[in-house]
PDB file of N, CA and C in Angstrom:
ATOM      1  N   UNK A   1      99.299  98.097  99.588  1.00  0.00           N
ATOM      2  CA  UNK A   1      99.770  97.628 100.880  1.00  0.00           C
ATOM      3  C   UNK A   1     101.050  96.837 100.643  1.00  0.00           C
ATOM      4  N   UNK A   2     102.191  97.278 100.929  1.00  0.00           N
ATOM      5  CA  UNK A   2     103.421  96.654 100.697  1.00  0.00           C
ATOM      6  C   UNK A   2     103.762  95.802 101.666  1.00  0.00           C
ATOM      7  N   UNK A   3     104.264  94.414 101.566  1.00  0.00           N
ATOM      8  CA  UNK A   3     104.826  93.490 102.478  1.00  0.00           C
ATOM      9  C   UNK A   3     104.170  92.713 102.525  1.00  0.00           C
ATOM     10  N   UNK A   4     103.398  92.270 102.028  1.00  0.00           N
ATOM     11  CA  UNK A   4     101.990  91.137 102.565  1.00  0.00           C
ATOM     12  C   UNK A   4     102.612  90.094 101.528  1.00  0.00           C
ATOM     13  N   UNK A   5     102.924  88.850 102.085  1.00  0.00           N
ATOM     14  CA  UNK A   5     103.876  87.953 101.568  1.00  0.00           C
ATOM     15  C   UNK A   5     102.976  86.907 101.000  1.00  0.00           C
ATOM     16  N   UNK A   6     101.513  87.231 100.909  1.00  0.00           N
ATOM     17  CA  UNK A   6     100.619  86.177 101.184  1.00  0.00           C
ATOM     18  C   UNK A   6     100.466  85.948  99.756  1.00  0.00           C
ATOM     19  N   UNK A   7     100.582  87.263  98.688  1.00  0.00           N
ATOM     20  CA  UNK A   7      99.915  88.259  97.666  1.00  0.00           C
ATOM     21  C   UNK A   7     100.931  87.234  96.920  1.00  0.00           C
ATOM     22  N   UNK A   8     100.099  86.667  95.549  1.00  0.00           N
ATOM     23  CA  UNK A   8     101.188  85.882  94.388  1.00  0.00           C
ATOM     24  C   UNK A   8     102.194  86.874  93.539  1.00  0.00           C
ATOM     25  N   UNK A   9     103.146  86.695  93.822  1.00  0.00           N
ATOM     26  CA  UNK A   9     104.235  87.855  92.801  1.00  0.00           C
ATOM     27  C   UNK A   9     103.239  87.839  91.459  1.00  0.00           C
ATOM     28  N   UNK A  10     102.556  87.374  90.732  1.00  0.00           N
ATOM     29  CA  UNK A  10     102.016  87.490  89.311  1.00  0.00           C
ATOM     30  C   UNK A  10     101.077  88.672  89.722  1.00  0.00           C
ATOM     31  N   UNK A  11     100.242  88.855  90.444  1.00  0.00           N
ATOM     32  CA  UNK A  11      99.401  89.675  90.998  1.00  0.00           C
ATOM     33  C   UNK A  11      99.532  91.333  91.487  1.00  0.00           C
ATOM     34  N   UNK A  12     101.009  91.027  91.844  1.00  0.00           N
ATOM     35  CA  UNK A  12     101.593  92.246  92.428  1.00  0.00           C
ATOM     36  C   UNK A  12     101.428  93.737  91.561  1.00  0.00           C
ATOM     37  N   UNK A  13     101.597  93.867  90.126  1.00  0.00           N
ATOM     38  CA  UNK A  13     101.424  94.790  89.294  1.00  0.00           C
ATOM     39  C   UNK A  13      99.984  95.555  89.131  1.00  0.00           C
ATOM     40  N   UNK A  14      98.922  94.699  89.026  1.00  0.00           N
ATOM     41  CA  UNK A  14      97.544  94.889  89.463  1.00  0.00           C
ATOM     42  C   UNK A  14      97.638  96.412  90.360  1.00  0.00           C
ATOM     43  N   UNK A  15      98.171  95.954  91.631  1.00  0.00           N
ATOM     44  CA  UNK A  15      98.041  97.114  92.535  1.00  0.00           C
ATOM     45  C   UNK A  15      98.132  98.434  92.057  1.00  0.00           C
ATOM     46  N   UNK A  16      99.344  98.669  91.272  1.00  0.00           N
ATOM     47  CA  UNK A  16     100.003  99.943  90.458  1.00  0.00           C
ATOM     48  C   UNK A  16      99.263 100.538  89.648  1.00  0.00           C
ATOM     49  N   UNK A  17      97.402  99.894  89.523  1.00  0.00           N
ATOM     50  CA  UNK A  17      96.860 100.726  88.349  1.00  0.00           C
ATOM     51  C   UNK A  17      96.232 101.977  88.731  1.00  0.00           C
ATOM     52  N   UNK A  18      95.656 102.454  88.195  1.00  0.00           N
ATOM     53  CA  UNK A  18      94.963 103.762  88.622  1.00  0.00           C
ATOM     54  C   UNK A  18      93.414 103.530  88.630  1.00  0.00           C
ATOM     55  N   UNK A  19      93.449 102.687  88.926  1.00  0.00           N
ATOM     56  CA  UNK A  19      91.591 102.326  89.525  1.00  0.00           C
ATOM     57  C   UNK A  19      92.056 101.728  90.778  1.00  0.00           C
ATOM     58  N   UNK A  20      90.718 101.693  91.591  1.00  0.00           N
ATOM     59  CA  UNK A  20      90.532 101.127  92.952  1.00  0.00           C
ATOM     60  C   UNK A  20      89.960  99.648  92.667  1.00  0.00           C
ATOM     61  N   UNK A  21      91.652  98.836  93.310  1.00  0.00           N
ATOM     62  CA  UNK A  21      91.546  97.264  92.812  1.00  0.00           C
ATOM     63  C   UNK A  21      91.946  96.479  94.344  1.00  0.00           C
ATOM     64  N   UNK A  22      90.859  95.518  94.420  1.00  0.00           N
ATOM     65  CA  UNK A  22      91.043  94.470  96.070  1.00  0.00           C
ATOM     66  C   UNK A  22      91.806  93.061  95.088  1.00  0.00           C
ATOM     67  N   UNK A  23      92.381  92.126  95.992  1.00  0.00           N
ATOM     68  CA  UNK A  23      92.677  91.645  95.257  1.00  0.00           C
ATOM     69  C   UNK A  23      92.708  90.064  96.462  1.00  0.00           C
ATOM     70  N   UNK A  24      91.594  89.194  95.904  1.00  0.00           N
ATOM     71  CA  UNK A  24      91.482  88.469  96.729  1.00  0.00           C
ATOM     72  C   UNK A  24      91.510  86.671  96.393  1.00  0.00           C
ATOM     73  N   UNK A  25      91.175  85.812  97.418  1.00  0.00           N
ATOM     74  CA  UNK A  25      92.016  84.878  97.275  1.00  0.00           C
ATOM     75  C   UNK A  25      91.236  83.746  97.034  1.00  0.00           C
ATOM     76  N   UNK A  26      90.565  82.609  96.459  1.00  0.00           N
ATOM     77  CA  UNK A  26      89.327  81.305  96.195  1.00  0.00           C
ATOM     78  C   UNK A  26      88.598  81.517  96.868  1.00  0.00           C
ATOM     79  N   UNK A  27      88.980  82.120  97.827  1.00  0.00           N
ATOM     80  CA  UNK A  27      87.518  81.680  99.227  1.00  0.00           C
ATOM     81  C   UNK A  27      86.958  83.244  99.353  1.00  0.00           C
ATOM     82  N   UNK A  28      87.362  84.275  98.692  1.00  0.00           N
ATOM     83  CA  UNK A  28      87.489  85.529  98.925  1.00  0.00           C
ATOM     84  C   UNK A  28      87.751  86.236 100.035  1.00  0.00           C
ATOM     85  N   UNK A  29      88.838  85.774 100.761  1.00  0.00           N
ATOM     86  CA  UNK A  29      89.837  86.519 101.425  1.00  0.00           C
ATOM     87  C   UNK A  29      90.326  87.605 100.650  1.00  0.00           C
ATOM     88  N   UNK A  30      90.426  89.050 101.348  1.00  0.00           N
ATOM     89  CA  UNK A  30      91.166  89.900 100.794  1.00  0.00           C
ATOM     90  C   UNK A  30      92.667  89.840 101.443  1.00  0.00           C
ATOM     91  N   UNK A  31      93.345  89.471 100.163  1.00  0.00           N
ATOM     92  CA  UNK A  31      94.540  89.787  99.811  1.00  0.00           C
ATOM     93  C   UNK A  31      95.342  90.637 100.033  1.00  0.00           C
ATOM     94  N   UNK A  32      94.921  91.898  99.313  1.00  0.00           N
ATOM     95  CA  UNK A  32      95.886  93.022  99.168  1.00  0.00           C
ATOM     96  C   UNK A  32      95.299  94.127  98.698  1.00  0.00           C
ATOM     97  N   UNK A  33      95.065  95.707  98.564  1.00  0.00           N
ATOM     98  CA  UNK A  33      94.493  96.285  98.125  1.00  0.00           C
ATOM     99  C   UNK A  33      95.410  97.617  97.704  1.00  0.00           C
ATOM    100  N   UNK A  34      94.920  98.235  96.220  1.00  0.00           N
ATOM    101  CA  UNK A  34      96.052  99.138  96.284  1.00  0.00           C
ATOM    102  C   UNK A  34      95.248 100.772  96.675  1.00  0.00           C
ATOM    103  N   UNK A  35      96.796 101.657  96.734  1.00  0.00           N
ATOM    104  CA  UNK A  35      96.703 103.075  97.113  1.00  0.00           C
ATOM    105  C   UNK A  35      94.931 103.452  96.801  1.00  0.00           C
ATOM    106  N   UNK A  36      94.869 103.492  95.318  1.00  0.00           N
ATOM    107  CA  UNK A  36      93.797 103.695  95.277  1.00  0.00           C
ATOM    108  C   UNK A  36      92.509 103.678  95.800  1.00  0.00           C
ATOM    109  N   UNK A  37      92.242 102.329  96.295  1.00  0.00           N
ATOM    110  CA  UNK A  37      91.473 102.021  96.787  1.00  0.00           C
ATOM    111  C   UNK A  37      91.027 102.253  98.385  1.00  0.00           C
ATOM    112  N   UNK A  38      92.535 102.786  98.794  1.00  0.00           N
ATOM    113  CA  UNK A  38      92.212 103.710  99.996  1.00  0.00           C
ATOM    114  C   UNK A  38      91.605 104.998 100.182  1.00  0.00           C
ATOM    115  N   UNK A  39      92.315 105.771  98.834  1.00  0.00           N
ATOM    116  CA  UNK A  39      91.860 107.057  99.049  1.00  0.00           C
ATOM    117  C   UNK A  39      90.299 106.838  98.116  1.00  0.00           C
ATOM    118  N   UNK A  40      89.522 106.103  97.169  1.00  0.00           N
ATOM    119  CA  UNK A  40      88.275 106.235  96.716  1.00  0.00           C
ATOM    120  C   UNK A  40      87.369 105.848  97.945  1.00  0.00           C
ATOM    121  N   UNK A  41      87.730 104.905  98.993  1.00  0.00           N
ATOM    122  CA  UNK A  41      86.670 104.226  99.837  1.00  0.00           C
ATOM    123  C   UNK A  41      86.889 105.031 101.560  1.00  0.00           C
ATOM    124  N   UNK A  42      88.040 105.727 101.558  1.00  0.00           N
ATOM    125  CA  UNK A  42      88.877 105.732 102.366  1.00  0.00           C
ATOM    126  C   UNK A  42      88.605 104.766 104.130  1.00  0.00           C
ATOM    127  N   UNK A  43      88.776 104.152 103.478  1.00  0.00           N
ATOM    128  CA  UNK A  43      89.139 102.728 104.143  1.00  0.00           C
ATOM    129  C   UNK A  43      90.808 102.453 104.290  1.00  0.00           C
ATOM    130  N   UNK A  44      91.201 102.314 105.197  1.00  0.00           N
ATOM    131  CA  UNK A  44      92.310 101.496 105.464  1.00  0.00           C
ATOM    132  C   UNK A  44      92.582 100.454 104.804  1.00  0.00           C
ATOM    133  N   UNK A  45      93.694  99.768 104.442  1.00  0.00           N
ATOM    134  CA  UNK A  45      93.675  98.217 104.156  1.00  0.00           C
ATOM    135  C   UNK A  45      94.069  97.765 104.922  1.00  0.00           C
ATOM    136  N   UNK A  46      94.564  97.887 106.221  1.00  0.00           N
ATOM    137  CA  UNK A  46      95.019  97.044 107.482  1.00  0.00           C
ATOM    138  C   UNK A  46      93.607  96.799 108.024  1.00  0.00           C
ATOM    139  N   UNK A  47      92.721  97.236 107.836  1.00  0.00           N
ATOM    140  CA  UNK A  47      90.843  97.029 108.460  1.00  0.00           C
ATOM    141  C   UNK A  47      90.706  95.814 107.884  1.00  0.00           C
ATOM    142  N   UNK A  48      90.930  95.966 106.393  1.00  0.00           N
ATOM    143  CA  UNK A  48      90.516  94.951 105.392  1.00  0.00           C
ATOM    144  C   UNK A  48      91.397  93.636 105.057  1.00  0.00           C
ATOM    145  N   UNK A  49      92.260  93.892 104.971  1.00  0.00           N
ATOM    146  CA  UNK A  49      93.199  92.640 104.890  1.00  0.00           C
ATOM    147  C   UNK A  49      93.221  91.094 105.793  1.00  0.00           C
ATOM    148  N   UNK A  50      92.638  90.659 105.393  1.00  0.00           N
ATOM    149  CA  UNK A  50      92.381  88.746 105.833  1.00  0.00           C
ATOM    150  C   UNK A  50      90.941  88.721 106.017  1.00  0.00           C
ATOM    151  N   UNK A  51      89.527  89.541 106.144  1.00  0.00           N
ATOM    152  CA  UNK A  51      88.479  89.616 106.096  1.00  0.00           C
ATOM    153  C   UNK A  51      88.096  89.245 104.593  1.00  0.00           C
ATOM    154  N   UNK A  52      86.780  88.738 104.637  1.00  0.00           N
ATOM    155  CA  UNK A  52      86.076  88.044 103.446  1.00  0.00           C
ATOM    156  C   UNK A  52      84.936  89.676 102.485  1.00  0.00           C
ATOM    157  N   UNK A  53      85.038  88.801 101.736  1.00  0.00           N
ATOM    158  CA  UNK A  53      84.238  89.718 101.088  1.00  0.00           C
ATOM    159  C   UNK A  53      82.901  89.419 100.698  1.00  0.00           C
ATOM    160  N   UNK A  54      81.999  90.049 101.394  1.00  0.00           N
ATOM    161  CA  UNK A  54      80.214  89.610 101.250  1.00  0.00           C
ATOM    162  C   UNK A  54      80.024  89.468 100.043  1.00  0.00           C
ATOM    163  N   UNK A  55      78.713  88.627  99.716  1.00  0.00           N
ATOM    164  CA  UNK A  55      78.502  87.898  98.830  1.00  0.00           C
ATOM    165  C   UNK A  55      76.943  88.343  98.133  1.00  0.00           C
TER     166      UNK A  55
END
């Protein structure tokens, strides 16, 4: 998901791997999620993005 200003530049590379990676924030806010992880879940990341992640 490109543009999300929220995402720490150190973090940003993560996205680029070839596994399905969320990438979220202390409280587990999702962050950012990459390509991958759209097409394995096919889920959107605009669904997912600022929602928590169950526990």
């Amino acid at each position: 998901m490109k543009g999300k200003s929220r995402l720490p530049f150190e973090l940003a590379g993560y996205l680029k791997l070839g596994d399905a990676v969320i990438i979220t924030d202390q409280d587990h806010g999702i962050l950012d999620i990459n390509e991958y992880y759209e097409r394995t879940t096919g889920i959107q990341g605009t669904v997912l993005l600022g929602s928590k992640l169950d526990s």
